[in-house]
Protein backbone atom coordinates (compact mmCIF):
# COMPACT_ATOMS: atom_id res chain seq x y z
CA UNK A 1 -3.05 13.23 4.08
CA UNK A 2 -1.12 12.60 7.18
CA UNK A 3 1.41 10.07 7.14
CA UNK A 4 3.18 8.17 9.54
CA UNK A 5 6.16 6.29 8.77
CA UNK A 6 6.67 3.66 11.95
CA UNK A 7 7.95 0.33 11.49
CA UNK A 8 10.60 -1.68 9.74
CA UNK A 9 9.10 -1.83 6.10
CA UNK A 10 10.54 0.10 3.27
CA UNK A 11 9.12 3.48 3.33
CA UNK A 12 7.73 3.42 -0.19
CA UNK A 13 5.59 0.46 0.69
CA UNK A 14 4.66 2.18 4.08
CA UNK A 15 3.22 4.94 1.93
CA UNK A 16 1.98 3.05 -0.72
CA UNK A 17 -0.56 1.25 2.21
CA UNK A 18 -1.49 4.23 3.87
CA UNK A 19 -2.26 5.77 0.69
CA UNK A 20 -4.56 2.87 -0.35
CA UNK A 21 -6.61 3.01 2.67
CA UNK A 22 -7.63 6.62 2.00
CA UNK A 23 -8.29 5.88 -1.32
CA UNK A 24 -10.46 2.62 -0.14
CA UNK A 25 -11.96 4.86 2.59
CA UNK A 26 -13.23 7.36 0.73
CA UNK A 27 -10.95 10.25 1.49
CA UNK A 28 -10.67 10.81 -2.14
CA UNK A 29 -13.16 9.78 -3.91
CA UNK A 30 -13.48 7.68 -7.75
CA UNK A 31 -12.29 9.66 -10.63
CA UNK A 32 -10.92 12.73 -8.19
CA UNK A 33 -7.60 14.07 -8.67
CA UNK A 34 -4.76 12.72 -6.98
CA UNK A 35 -2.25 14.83 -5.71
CA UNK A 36 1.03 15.42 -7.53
CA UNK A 37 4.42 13.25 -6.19
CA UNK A 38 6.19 16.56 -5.82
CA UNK A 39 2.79 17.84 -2.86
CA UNK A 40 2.99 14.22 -1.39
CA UNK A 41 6.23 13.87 -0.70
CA UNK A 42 6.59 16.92 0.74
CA UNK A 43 3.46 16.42 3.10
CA UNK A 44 5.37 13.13 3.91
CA UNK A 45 8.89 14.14 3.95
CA UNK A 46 10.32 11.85 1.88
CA UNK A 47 12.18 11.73 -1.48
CA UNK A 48 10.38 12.33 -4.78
CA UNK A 49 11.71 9.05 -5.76
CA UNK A 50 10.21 7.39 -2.88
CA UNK A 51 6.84 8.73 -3.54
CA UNK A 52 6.78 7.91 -6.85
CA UNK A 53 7.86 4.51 -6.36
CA UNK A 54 4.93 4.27 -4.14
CA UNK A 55 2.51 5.89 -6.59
CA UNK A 56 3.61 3.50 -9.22
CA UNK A 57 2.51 0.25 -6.71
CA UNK A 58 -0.98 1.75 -6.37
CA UNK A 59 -0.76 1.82 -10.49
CA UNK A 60 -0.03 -1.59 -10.79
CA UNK A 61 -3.18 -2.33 -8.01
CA UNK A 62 -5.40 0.01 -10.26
CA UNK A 63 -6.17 2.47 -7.59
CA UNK A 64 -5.06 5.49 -9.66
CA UNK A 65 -5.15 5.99 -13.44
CA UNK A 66 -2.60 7.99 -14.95
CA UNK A 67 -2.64 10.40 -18.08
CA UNK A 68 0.48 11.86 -18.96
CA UNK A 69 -1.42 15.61 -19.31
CA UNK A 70 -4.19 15.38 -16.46
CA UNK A 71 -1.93 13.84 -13.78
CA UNK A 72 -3.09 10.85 -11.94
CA UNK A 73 -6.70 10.03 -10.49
CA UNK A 74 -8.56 7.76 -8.87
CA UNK A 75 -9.70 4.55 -10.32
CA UNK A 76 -13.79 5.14 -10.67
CA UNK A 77 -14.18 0.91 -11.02
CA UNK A 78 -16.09 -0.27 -8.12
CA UNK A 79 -15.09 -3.75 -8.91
CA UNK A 80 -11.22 -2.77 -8.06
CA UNK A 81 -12.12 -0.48 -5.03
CA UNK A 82 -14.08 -3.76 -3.05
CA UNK A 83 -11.35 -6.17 -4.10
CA UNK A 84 -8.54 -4.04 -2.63
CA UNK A 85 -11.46 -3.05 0.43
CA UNK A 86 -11.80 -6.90 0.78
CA UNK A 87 -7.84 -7.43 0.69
CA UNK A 88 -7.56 -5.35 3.41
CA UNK A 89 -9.98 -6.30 5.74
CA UNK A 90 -9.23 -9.79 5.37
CA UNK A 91 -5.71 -8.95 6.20
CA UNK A 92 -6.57 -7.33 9.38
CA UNK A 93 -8.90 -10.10 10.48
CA UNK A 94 -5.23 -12.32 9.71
CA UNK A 95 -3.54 -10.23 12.00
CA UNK A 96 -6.39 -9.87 14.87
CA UNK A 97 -6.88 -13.81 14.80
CA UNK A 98 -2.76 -14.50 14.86
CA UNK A 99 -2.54 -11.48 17.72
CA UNK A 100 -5.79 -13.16 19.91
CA UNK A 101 -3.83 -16.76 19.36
CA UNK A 102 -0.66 -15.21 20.59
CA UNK A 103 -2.55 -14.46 23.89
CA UNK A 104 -3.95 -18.07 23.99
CA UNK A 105 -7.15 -17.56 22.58
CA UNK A 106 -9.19 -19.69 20.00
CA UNK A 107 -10.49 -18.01 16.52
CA UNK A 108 -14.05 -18.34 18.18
CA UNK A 109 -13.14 -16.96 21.36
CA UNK A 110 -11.98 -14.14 19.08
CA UNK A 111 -14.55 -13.71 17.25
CA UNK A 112 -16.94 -13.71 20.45
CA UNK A 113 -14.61 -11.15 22.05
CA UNK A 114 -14.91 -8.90 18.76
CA UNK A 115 -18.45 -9.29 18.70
CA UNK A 116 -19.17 -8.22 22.40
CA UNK A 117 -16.69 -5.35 21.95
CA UNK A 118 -18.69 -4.13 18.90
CA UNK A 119 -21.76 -4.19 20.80
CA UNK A 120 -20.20 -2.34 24.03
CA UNK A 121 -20.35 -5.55 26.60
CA UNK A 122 -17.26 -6.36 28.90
CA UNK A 123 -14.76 -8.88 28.16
């Protein structure tokens, strides 16, 4: 996993986001081991204790199952996995709308932009 640590949030929560997108991506799949705090936070460069903090947030989301002799892995319920999908994407359709209003745009002008980018037209 690569991480990248860029903006003002806490770096826990950093982590804890960009390790819930490759979980909700696919890069590990349901039921597969999850790698252990010590591996992560070395591929990350942080503190144990930060890692772990952000392990325990995708806990509490149900992304990753822990047994205290098999480690953690990866939720296997679908129903979790498209709620947290759904979370996200409606959180970067937020953002997009706020960012396209910012530059003086309407929601459907938006939208019509995102459309025609999708299907390769100008703007």
């Amino acid at each position: 996993m690569d991480f990248k640590l860029k903006d003002a949030r806490p770096i826990w929560q950093q982590l804890a986001d960009q390790m819930t997108e490759s979980i909700v991506t696919g890069e590990y799949q349901p039921g597969e081991r999850f790698p252990s705090v010590r591996d992560l936070a070395l591929q990350a460069g942080v503190n144990p204790n930060t890692m772990q903090r952000a392990l325990s947030k995708l806990e509490e989301t149900g992304l990753l199952i822990t047994s205290r002799t098999a480690g953690r892995n990866v939720t296997e319920d679908e129903e979790i996995l498209r709620a947290v999908r759904r979370q996200l994407a409606e959180k970067r359709v937020a953002e997009y709308l706020e960012d396209m209003e910012k530059l003086g745009f309407s929601r459907g002008k938006a939208a019509e932009y995102a459309g025609n980018f999708r299907k390769g037209q100008e703007l």
